[in-house]
C-alpha atoms as a PDB file:
ATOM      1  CA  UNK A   1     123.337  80.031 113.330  1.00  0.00           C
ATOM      2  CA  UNK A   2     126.165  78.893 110.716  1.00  0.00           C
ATOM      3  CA  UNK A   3     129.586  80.362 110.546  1.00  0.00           C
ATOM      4  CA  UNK A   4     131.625  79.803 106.997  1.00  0.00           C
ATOM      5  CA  UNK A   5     135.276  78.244 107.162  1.00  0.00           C
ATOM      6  CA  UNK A   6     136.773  79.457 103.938  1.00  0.00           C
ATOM      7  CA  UNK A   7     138.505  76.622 103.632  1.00  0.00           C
ATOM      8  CA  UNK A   8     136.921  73.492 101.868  1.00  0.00           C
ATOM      9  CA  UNK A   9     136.385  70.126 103.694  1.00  0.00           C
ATOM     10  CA  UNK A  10     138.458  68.714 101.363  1.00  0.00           C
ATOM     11  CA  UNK A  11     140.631  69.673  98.029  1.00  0.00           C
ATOM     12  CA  UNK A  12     138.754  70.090  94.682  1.00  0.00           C
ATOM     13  CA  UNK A  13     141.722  70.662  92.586  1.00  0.00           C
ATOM     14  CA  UNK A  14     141.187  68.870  89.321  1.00  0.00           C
ATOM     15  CA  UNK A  15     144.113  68.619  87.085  1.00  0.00           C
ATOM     16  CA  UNK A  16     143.039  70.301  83.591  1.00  0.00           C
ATOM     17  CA  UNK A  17     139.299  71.809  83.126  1.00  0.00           C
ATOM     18  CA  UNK A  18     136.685  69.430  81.384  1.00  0.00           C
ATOM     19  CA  UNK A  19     133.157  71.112  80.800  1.00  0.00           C
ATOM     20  CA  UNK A  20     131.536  67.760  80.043  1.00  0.00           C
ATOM     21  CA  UNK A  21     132.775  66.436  83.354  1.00  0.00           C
ATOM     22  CA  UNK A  22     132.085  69.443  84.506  1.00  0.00           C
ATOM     23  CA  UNK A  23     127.823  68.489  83.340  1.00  0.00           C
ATOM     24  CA  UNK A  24     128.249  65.303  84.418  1.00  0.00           C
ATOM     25  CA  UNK A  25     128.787  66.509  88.199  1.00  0.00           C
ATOM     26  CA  UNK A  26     125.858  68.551  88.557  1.00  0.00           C
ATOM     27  CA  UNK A  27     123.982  65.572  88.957  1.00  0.00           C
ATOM     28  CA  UNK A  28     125.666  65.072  92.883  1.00  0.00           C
ATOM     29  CA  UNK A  29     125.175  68.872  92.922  1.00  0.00           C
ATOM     30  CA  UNK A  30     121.143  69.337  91.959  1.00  0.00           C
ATOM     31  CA  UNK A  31     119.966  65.472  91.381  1.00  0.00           C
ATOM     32  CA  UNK A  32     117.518  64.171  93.278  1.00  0.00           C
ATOM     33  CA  UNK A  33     120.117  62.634  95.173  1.00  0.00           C
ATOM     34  CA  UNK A  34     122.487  65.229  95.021  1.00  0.00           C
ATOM     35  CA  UNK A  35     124.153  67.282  97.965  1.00  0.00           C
ATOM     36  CA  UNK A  36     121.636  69.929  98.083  1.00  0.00           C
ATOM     37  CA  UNK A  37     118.916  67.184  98.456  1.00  0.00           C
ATOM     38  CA  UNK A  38     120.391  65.459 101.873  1.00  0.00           C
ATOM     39  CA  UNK A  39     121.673  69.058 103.168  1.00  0.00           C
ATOM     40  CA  UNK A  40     117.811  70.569 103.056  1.00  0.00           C
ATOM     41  CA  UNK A  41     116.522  67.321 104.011  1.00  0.00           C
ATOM     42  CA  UNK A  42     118.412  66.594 107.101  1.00  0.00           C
ATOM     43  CA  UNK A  43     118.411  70.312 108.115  1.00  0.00           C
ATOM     44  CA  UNK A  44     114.841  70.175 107.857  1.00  0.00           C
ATOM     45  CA  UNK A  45     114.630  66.903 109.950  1.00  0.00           C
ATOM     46  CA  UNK A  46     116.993  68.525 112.617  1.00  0.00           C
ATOM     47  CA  UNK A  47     115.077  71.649 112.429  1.00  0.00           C
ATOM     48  CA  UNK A  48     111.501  69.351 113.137  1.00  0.00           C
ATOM     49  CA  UNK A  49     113.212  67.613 115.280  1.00  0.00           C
ATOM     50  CA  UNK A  50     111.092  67.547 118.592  1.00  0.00           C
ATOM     51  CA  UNK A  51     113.714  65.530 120.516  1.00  0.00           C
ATOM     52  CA  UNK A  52     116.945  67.524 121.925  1.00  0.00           C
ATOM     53  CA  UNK A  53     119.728  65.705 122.418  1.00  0.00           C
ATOM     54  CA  UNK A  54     121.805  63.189 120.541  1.00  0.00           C
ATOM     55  CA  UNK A  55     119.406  62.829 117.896  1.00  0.00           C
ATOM     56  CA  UNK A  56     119.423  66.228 116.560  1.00  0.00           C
ATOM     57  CA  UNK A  57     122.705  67.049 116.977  1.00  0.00           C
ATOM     58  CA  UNK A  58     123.662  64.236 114.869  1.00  0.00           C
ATOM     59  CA  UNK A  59     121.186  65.221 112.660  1.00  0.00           C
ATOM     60  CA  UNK A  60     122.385  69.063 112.416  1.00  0.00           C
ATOM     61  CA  UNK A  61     125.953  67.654 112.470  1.00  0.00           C
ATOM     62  CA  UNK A  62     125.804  65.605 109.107  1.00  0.00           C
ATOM     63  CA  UNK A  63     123.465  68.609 108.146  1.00  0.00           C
ATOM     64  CA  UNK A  64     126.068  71.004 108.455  1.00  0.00           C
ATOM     65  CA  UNK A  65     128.735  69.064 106.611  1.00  0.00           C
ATOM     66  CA  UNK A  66     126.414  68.758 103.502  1.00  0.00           C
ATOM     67  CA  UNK A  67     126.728  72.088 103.070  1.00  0.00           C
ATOM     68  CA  UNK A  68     129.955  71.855 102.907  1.00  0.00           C
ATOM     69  CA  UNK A  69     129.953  69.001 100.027  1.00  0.00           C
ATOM     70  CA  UNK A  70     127.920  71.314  97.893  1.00  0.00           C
ATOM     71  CA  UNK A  71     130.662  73.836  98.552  1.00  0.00           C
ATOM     72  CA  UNK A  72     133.285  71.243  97.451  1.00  0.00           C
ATOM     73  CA  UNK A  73     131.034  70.223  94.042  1.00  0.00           C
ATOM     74  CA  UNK A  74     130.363  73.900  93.056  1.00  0.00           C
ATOM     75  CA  UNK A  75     133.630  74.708  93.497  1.00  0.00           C
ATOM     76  CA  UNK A  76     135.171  71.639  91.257  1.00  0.00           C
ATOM     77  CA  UNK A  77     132.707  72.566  88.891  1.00  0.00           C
ATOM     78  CA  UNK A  78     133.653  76.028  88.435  1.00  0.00           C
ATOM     79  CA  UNK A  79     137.068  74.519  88.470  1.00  0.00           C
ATOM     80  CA  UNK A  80     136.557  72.178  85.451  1.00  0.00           C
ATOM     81  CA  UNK A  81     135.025  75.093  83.242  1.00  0.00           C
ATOM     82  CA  UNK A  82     137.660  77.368  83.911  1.00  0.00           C
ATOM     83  CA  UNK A  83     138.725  78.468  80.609  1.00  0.00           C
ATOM     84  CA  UNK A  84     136.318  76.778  78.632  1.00  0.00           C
ATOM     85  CA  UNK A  85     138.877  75.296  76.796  1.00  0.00           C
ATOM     86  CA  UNK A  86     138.727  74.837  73.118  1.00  0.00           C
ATOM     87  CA  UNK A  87     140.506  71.914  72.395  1.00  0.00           C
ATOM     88  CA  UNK A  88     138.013  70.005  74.235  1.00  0.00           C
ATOM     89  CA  UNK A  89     135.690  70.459  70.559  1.00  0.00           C
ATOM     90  CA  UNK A  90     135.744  70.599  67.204  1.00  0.00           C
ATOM     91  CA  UNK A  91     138.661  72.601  66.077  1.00  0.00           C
ATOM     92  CA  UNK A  92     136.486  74.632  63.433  1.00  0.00           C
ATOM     93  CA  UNK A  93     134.971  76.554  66.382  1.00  0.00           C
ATOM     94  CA  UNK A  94     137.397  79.309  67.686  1.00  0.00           C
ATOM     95  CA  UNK A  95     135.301  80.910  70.385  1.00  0.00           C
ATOM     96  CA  UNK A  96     136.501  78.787  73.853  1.00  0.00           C
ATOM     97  CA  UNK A  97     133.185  79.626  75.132  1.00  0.00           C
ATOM     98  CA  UNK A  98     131.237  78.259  72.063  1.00  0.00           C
ATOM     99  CA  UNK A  99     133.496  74.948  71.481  1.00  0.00           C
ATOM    100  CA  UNK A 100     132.784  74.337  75.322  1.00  0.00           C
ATOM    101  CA  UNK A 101     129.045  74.116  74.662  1.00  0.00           C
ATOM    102  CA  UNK A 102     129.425  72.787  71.371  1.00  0.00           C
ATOM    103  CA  UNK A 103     131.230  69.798  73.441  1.00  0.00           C
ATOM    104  CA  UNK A 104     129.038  69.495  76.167  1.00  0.00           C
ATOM    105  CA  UNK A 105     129.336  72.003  78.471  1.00  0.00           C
ATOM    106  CA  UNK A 106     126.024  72.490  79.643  1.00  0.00           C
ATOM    107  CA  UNK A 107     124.257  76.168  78.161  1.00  0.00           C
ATOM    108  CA  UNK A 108     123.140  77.251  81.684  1.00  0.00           C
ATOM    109  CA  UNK A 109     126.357  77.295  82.841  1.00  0.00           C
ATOM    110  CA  UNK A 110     127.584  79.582  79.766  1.00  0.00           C
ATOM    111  CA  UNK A 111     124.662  81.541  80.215  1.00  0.00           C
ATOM    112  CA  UNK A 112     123.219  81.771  83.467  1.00  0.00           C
ATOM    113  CA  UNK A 113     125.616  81.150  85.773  1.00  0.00           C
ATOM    114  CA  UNK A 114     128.978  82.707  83.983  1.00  0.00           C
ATOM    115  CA  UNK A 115     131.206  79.869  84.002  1.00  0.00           C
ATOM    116  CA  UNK A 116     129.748  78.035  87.495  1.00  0.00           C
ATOM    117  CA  UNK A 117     128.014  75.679  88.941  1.00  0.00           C
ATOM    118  CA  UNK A 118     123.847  75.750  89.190  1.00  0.00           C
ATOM    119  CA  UNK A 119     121.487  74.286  91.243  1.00  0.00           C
ATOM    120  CA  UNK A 120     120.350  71.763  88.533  1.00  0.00           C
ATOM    121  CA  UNK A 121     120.674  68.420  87.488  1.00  0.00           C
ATOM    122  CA  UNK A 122     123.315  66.935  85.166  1.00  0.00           C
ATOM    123  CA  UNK A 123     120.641  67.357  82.717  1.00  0.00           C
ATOM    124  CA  UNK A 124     119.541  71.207  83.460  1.00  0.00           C
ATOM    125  CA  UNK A 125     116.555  70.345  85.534  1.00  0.00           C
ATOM    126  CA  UNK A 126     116.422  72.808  88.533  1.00  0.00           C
ATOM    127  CA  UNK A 127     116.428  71.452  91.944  1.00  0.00           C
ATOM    128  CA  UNK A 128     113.277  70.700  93.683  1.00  0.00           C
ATOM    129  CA  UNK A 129     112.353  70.771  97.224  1.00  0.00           C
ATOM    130  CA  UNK A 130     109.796  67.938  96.559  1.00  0.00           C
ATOM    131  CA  UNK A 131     113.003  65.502  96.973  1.00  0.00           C
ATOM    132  CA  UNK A 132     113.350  65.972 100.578  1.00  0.00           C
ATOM    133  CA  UNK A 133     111.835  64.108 103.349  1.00  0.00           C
ATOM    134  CA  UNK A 134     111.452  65.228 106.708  1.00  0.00           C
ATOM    135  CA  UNK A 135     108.305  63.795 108.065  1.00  0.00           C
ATOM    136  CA  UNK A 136     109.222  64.651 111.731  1.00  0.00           C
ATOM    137  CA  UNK A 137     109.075  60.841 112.794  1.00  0.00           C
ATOM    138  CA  UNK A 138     112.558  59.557 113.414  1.00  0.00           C
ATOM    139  CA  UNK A 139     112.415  56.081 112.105  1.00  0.00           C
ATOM    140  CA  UNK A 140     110.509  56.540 108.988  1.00  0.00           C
ATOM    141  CA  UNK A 141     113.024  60.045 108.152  1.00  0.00           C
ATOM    142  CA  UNK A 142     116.110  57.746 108.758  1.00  0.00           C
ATOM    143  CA  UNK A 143     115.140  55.077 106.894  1.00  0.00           C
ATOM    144  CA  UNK A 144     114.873  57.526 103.624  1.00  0.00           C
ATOM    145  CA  UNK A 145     118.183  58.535 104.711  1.00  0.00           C
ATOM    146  CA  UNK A 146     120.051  55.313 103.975  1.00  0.00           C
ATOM    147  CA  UNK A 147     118.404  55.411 100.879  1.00  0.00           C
ATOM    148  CA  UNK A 148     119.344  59.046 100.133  1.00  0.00           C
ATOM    149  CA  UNK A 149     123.042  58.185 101.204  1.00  0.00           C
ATOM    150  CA  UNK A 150     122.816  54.580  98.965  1.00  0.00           C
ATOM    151  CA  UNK A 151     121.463  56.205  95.762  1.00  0.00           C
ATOM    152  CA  UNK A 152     123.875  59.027  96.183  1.00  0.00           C
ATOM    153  CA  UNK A 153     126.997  57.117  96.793  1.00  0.00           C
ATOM    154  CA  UNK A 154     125.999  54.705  93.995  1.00  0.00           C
ATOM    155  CA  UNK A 155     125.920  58.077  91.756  1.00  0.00           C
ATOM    156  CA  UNK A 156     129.031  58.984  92.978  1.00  0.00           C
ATOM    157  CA  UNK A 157     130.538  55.635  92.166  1.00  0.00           C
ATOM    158  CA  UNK A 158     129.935  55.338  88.390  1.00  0.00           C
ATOM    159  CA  UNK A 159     130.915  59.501  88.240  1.00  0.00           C
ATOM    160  CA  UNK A 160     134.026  58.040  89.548  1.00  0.00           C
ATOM    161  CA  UNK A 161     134.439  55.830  86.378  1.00  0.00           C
ATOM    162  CA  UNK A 162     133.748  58.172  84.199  1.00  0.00           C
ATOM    163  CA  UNK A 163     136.919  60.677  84.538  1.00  0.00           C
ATOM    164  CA  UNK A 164     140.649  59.740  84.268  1.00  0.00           C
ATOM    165  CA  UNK A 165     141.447  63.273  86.018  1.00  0.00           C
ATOM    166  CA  UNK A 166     143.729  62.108  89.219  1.00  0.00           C
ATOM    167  CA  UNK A 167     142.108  65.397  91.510  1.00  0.00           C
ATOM    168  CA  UNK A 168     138.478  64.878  90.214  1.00  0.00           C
ATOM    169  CA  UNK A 169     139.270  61.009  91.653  1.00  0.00           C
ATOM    170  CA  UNK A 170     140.649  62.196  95.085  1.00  0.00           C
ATOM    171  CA  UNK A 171     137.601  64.452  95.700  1.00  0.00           C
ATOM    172  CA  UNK A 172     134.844  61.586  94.825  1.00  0.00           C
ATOM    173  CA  UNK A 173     137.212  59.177  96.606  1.00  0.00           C
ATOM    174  CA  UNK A 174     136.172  61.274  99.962  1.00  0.00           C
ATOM    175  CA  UNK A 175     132.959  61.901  99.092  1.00  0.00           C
ATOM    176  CA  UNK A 176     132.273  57.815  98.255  1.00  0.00           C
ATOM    177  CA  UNK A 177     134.227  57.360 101.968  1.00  0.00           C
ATOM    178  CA  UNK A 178     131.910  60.285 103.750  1.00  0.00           C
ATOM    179  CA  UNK A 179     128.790  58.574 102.191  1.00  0.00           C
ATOM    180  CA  UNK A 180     130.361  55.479 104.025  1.00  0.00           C
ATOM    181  CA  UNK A 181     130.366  56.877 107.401  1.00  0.00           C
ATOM    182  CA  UNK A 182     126.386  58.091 106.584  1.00  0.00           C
ATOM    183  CA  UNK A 183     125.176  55.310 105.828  1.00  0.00           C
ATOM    184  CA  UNK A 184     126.325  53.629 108.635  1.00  0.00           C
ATOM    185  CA  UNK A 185     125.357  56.528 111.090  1.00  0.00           C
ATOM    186  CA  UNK A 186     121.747  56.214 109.943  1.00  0.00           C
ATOM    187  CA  UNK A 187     121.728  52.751 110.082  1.00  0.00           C
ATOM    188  CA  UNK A 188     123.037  52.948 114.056  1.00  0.00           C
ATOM    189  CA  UNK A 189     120.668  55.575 115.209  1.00  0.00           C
ATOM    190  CA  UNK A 190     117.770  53.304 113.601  1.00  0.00           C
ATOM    191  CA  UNK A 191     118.745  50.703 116.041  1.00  0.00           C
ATOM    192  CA  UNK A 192     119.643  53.137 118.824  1.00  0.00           C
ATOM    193  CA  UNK A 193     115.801  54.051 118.402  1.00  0.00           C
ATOM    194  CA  UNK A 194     114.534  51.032 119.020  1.00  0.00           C
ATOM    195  CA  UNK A 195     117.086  50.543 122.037  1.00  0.00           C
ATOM    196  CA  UNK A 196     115.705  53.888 123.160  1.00  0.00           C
ATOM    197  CA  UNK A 197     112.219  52.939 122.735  1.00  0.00           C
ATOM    198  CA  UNK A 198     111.363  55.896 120.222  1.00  0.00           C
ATOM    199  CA  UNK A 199     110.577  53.112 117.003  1.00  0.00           C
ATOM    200  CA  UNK A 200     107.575  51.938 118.027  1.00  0.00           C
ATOM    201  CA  UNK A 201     106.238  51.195 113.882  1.00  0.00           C
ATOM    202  CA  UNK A 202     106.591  53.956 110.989  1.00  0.00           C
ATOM    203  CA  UNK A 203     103.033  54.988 111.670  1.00  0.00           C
ATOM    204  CA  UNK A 204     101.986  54.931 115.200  1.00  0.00           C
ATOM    205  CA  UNK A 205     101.521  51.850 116.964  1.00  0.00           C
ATOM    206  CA  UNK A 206      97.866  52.461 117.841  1.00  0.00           C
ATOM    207  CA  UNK A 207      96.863  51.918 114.260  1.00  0.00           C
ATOM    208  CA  UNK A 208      98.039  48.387 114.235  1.00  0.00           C
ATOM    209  CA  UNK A 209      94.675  48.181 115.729  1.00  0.00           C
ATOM    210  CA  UNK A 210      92.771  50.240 113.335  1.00  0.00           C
ATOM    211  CA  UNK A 211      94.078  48.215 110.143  1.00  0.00           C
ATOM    212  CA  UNK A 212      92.166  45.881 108.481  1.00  0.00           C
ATOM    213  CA  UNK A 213      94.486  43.009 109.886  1.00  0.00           C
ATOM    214  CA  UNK A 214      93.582  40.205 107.351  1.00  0.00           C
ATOM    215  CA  UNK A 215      95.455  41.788 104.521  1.00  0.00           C
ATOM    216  CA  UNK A 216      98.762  42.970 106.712  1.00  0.00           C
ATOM    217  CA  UNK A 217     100.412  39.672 106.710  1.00  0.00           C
ATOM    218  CA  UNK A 218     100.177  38.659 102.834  1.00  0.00           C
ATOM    219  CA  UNK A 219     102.342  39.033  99.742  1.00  0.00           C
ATOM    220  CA  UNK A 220     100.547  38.439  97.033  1.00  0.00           C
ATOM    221  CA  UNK A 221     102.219  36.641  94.268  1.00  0.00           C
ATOM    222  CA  UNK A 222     101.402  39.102  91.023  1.00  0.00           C
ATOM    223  CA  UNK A 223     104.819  38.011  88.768  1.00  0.00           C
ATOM    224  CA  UNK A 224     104.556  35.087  86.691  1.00  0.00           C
ATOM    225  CA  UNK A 225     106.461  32.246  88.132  1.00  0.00           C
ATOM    226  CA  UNK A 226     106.231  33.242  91.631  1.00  0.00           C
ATOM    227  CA  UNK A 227     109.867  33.098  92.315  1.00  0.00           C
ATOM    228  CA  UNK A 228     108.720  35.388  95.655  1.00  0.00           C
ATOM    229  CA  UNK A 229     107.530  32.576  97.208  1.00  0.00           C
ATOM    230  CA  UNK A 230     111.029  30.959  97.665  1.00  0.00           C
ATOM    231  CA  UNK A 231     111.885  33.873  99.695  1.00  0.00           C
ATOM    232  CA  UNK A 232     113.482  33.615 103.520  1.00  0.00           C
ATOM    233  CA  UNK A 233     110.890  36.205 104.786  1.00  0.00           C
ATOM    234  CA  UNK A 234     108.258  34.348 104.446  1.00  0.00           C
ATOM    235  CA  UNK A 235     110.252  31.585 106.759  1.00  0.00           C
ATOM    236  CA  UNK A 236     111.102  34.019 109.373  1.00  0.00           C
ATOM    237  CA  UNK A 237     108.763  36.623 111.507  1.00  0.00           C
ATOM    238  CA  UNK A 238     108.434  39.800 109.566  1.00  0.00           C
ATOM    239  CA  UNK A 239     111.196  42.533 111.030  1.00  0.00           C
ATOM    240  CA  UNK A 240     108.399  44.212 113.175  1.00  0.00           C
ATOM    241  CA  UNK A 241     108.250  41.648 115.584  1.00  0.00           C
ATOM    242  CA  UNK A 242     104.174  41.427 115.167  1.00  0.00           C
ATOM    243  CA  UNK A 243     103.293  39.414 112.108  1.00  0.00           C
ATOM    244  CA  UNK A 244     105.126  36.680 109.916  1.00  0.00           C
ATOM    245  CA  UNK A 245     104.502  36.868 106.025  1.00  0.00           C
ATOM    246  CA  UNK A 246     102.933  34.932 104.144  1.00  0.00           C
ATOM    247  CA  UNK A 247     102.097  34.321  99.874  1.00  0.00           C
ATOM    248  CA  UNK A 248      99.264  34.616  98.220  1.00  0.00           C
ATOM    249  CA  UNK A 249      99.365  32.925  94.818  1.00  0.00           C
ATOM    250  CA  UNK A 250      97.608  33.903  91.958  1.00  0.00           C
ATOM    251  CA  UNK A 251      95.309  36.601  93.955  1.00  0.00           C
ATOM    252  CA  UNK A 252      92.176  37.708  93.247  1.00  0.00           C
ATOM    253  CA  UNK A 253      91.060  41.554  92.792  1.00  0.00           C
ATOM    254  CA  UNK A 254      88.894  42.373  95.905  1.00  0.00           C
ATOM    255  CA  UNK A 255      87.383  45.734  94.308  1.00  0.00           C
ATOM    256  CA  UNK A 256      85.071  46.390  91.372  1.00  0.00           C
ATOM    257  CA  UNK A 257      85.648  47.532  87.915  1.00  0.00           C
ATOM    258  CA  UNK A 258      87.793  50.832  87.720  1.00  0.00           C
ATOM    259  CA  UNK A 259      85.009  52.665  86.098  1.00  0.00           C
ATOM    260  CA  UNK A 260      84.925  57.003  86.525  1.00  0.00           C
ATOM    261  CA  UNK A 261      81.998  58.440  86.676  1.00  0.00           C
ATOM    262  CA  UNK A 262      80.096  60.135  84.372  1.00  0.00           C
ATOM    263  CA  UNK A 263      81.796  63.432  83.297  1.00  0.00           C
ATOM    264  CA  UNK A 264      80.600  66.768  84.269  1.00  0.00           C
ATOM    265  CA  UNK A 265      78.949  68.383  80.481  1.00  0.00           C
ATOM    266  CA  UNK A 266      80.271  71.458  81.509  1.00  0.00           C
ATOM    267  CA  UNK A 267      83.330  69.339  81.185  1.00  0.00           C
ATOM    268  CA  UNK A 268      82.536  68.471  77.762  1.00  0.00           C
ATOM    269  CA  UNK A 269      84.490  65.095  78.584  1.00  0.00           C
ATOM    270  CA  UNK A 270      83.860  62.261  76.102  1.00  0.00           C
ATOM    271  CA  UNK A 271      81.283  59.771  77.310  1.00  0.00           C
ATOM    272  CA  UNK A 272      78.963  57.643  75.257  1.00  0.00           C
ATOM    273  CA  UNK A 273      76.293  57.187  78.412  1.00  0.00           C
ATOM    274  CA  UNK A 274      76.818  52.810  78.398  1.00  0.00           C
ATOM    275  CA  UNK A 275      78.260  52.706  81.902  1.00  0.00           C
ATOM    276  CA  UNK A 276      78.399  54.069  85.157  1.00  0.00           C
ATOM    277  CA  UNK A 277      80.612  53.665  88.086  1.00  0.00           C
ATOM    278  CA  UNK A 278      78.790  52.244  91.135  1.00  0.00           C
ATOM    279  CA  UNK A 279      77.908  54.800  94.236  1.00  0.00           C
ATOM    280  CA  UNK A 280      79.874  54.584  97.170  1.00  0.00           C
ATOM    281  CA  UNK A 281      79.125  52.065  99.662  1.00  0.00           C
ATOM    282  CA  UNK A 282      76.623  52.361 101.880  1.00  0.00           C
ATOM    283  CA  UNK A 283      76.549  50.983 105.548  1.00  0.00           C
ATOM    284  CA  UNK A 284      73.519  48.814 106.591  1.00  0.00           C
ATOM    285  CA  UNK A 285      72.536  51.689 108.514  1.00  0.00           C
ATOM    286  CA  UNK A 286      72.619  54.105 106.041  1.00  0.00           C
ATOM    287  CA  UNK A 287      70.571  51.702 103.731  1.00  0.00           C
ATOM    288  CA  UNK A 288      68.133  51.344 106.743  1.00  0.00           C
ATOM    289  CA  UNK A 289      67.654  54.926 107.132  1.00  0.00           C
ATOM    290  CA  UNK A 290      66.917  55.100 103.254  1.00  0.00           C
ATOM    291  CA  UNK A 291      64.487  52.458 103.665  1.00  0.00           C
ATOM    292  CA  UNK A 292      62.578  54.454 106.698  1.00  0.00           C
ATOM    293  CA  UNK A 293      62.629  57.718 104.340  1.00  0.00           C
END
C-alpha cells in the first residue's frame, strides 16, 4: 500500500520557464537511467525480495522515495513549459505554443501530454521496462544498483551544467546529494551481505564446481599493447576470495570457424553451397553408439 503526501520531497520552483531545459530533463525522467528506471527496479527487487527484514525495507524505502523524484521531475517539467514562452524562438513565430517547439520544446509534450512531462527520454523514446533489473539475488541486484545510481547521478551532473536557472540548480543539487546517500547505501548492504553470509558468488556457489575451471582465472590480453597486463589485479587475489588473475597474451581462438549453416530453401536465404558449418560435437559415446549402428 502507498499513501500520497501532496507535498514534494523537495521544491521544483524554477525561476522563468525554458522548454528546451524543459527536453533536456526528461532524460532523468524516462532515460534508461532515469527516475522511473530505479523506482520500478527497486520496487520490483523489494517486491521479489524473499528475505524480510532489513533488506527489503531498505529496499522498499529508497523504492518509495523514487517515486517521489519522478514526482519532483514531472512537476519541474511542467513547470519549465508553463507558458510556452515565445521569446524563447524566433520572433517571426507568434503562436507561444509553436515558437516553443520551433525552439526545442519537445512535440510530445505539445501534443500528447498538453504542456507536461512524459514518460520518455530526452529524446522522445518511451520508457522501457527492459531497463530494470531485479533478478531476485541480492548481490548481483545491488551491484546494478550502484551502477543505476552512478550513471544517473553522472546524468544529473552535466544537466546541472547545462542551465543557469538558480531553482532548476537547487532541485538537481538534492537530487546529485540523494544519489549520494544511494550509492553509498548499496554499496553498505553489499558488504553487510557478505557479513551476513547471504553473498556467497553472483551465481550460486555450487557452480564454481561445474565451470570449466581452466579458463576462470585468465584475462586474455586482446588490445594491442597489452597495457592490461600492468594492472594491480593481476598482483592481488581476485575480490572473490577463490582465484587470483592472471594474463594471457596474444590468445588463441579455442573454437572453429563461425560458419551458419546451410539456409532453409524455404528460406530462400543466399547460399552458394561451398561450405558448411561442422555438426555439433559428439561425445565418444555417442560416436561409439554410431559405430555399433
Amino acid at each position: 500500500m502507498f499513501r500520497h503526501d501532496k507535498r514534494l520531497q523537495f521544491e521544483a520552483k524554477p525561476e522563468k520557464p525554458d522548454p528546451l531545459f524543459a527536453r533536456k530533463l526528461q532524460e532523468l525522467i524516462g532515460g534508461a537511467y532515469g527516475e522511473m528506471t530505479v523506482t520500478m527496479q527497486y520496487l520490483f527487487q523489494g517486491w521479489n525480495c524473499r528475505v524480510e527484514g532489513k533488506y527489503k525495507d531498505l529496499i522498499m524505502d529508497v523504492a518509495t522515495e523514487e517515486i517521489g523524484h519522478v514526482e519532483m521531475l514531472a512537476t519541474m517539467v511542467a513547470r519549465l513549459l508553463e507558458g510556452a514562452p515565445a521569446e524563447t524562438t524566433a520572433e517571426a513565430v507568434k503562436d507561444p505554443a509553436v515558437a516553443a517547439v520551433v525552439g526545442g520544446m519537445d512535440v510530445q509534450q505539445a501534443i500528447v501530454s498538453g504542456g507536461g512531462a512524459t514518460p520518455a527520454d530526452s529524446s522522445g523514446t518511451p520508457w522501457n521496462g527492459k531497463y530494470i533489473v531485479a533478478s531476485g539475488n541480492l548481490l548481483a541486484d545491488f551491484y546494478a544498483n550502484v551502477a543505476a545510481e552512478a550513471q544517473g547521478r553522472l546524468q544529473t551532473a552535466r544537466l546541472y551544467h547545462m542551465t543557469d536557472d538558480p531553482g532548476v540548480k537547487e532541485m538537481l543539487r538534492f537530487n546529485l546529494a540523494r544519489d549520494t546517500v544511494h550509492q553509498n547505501l548499496w554499496l553498505a548492504a553489499i558488504e553487510e551481505l557478505k557479513e551476513d553470509g547471504l553473498a556467497g558468488t553472483i551465481a550460486p556457489t555450487a557452480l564454481l564446481d561445474e565451470e570449466n575451471q581452466e579458463h576462470s582465472e585468465t584475462v586474455w590480453g586482446l588490445s594491442a599493447g597489452g597495457a592490461a597486463a600492468q594492472g594491480g589485479w593481476l598482483r592481488r587475489p581476485a575480490p572473490d576470495g577463490e582465484h587470483r588473475l592472471r594474463y594471457l597474451d596474444d590468445p588463441e581462438p579455442l573454437g572453429g570457424p563461425a560458419s551458419a549453416p546451410p539456409p532453409d530453401p524455404k528460406l530462400y536465404g543466399t547460399f552458394d553451397g561451398a561450405h558448411r558449418a561442422p555438426g555439433p560435437r559428439r561425445s565418444p559415446t555417442d560416436r561409439a553408439a554410431k559405430t555399433v549402428e
